[in-house]
C-alpha atoms as a PDB file:
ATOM      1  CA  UNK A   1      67.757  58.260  22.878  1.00  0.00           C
ATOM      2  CA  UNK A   2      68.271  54.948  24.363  1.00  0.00           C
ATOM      3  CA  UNK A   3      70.154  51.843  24.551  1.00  0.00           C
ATOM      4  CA  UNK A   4      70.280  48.449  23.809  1.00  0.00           C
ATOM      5  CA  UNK A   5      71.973  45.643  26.023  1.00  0.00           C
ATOM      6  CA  UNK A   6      72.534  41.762  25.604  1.00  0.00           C
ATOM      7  CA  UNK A   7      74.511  38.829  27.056  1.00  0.00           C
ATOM      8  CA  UNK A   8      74.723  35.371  26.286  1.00  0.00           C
ATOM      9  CA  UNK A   9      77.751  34.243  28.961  1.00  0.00           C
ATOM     10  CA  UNK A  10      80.400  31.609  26.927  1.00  0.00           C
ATOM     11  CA  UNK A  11      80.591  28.359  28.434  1.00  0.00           C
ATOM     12  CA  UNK A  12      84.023  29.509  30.254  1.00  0.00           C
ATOM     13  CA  UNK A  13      81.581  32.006  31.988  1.00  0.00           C
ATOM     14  CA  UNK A  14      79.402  31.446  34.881  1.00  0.00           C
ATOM     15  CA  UNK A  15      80.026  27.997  35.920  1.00  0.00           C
ATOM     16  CA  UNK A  16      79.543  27.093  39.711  1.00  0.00           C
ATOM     17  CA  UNK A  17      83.013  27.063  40.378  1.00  0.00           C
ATOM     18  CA  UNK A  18      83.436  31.029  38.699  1.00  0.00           C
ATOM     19  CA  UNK A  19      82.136  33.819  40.469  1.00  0.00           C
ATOM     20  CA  UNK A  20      78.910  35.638  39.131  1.00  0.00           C
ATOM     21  CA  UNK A  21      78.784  37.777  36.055  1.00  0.00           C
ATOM     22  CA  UNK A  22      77.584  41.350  37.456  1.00  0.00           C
ATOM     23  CA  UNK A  23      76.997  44.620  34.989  1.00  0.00           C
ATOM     24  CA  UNK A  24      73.782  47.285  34.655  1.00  0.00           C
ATOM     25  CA  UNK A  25      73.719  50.347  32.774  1.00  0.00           C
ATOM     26  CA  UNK A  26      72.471  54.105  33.356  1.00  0.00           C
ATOM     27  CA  UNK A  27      69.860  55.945  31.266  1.00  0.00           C
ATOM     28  CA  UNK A  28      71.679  59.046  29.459  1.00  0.00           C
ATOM     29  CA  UNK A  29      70.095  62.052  31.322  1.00  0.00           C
ATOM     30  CA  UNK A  30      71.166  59.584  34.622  1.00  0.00           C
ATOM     31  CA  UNK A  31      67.922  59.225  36.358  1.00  0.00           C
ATOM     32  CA  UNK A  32      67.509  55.180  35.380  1.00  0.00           C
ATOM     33  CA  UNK A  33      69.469  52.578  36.449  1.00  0.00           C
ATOM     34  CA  UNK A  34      69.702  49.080  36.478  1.00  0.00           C
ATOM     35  CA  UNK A  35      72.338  46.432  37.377  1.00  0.00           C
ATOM     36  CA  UNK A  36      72.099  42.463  37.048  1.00  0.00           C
ATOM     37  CA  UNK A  37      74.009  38.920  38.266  1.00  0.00           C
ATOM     38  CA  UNK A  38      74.226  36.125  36.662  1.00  0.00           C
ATOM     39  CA  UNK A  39      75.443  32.690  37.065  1.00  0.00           C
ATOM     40  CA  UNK A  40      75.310  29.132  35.808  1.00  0.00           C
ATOM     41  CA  UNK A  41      75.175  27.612  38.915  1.00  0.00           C
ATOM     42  CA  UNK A  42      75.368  23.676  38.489  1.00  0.00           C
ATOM     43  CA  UNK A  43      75.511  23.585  34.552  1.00  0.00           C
ATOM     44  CA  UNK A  44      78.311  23.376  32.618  1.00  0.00           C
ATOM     45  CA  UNK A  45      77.584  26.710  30.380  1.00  0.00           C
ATOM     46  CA  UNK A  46      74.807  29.387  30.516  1.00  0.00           C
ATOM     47  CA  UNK A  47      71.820  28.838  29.038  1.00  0.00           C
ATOM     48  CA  UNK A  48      70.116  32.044  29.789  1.00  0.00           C
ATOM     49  CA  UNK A  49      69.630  35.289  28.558  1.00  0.00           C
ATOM     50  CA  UNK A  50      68.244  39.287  29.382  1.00  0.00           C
ATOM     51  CA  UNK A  51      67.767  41.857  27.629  1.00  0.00           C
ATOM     52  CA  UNK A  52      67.427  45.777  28.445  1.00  0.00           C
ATOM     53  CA  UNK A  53      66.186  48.363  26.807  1.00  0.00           C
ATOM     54  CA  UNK A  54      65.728  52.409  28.347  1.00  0.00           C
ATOM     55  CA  UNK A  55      63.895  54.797  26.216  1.00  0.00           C
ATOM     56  CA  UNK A  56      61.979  58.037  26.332  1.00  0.00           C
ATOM     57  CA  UNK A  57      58.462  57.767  25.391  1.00  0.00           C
ATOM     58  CA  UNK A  58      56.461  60.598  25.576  1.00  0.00           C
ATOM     59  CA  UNK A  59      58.886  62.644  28.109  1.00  0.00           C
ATOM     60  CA  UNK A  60      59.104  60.100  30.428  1.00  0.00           C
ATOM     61  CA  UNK A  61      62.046  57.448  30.776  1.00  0.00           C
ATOM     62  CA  UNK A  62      60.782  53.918  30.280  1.00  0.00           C
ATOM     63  CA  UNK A  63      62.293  50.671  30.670  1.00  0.00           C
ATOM     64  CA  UNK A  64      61.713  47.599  29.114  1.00  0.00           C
ATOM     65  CA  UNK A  65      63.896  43.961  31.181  1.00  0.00           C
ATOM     66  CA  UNK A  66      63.636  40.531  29.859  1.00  0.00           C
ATOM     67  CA  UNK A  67      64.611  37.572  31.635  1.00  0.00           C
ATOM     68  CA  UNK A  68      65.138  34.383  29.475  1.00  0.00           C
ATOM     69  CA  UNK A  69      65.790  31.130  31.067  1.00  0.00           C
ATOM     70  CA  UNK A  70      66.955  28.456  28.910  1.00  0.00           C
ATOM     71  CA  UNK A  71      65.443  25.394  30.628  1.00  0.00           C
ATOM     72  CA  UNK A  72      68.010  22.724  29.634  1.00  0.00           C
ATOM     73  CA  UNK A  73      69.445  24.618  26.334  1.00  0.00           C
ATOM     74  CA  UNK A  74      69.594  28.232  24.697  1.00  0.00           C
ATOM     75  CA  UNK A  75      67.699  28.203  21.767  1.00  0.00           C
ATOM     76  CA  UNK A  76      64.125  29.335  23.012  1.00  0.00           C
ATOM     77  CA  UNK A  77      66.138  31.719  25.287  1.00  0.00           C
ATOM     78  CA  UNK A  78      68.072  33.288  22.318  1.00  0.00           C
ATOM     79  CA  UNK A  79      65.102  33.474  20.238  1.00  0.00           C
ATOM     80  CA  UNK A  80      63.047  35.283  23.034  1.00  0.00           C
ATOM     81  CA  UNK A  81      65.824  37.556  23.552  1.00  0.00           C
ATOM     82  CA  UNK A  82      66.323  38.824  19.839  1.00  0.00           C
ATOM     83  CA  UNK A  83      62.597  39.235  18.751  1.00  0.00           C
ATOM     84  CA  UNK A  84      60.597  40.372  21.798  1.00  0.00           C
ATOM     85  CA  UNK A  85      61.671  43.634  22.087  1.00  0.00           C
ATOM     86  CA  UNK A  86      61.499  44.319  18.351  1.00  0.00           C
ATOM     87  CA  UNK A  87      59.144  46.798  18.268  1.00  0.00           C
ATOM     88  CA  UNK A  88      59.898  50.431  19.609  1.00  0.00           C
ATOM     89  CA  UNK A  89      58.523  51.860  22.974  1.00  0.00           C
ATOM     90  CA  UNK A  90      56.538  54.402  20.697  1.00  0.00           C
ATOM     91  CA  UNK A  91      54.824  52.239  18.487  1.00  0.00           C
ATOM     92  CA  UNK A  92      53.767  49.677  21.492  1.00  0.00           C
ATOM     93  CA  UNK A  93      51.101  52.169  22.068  1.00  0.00           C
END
């Protein structure tokens, strides 16, 4: 039970002269929700990335967000994004 979400916006995406990227997402049994914005602003591409996750652990519905700002390129960003939320909820413990 859960779900996993990600977004790295193309270049074409989220510049200041596009209107903001919007989205979220809903836990399955509906009682968790979440929805987002993003946008380049000034730069010429997006640089940043989140990350969701919503999980039970231990009866309870838990989420986990991430925020990654790229601070003048993606690679820190991206790397953030695709290894912090490696481990499961249940063996954060």
């Amino acid at each position: 039970m859960g779900y996993l979400n990600s977004v790295l916006l193309s270049a074409s995406q989220g510049r200041a002269d596009d209107k903001p990227v919007t989205g979220g997402g809903l836990s399955e049994d509906g009682k968790f929700n979440y929805g987002y914005a993003s946008s380049a602003g000034k730069r010429s591409s997006m640089e940043d990335f989140y990350e969701t996750r919503i999980d039970c652990v231990d009866g309870q519905i838990v989420g986990l967000f991430g925020v990654f700002d790229g601070h003048g390129g993606a690679r820190a960003a991206e790397y953030v994004k695709q290894n912090l939320f490696k481990l499961e909820p249940n063996r954060a413990k």
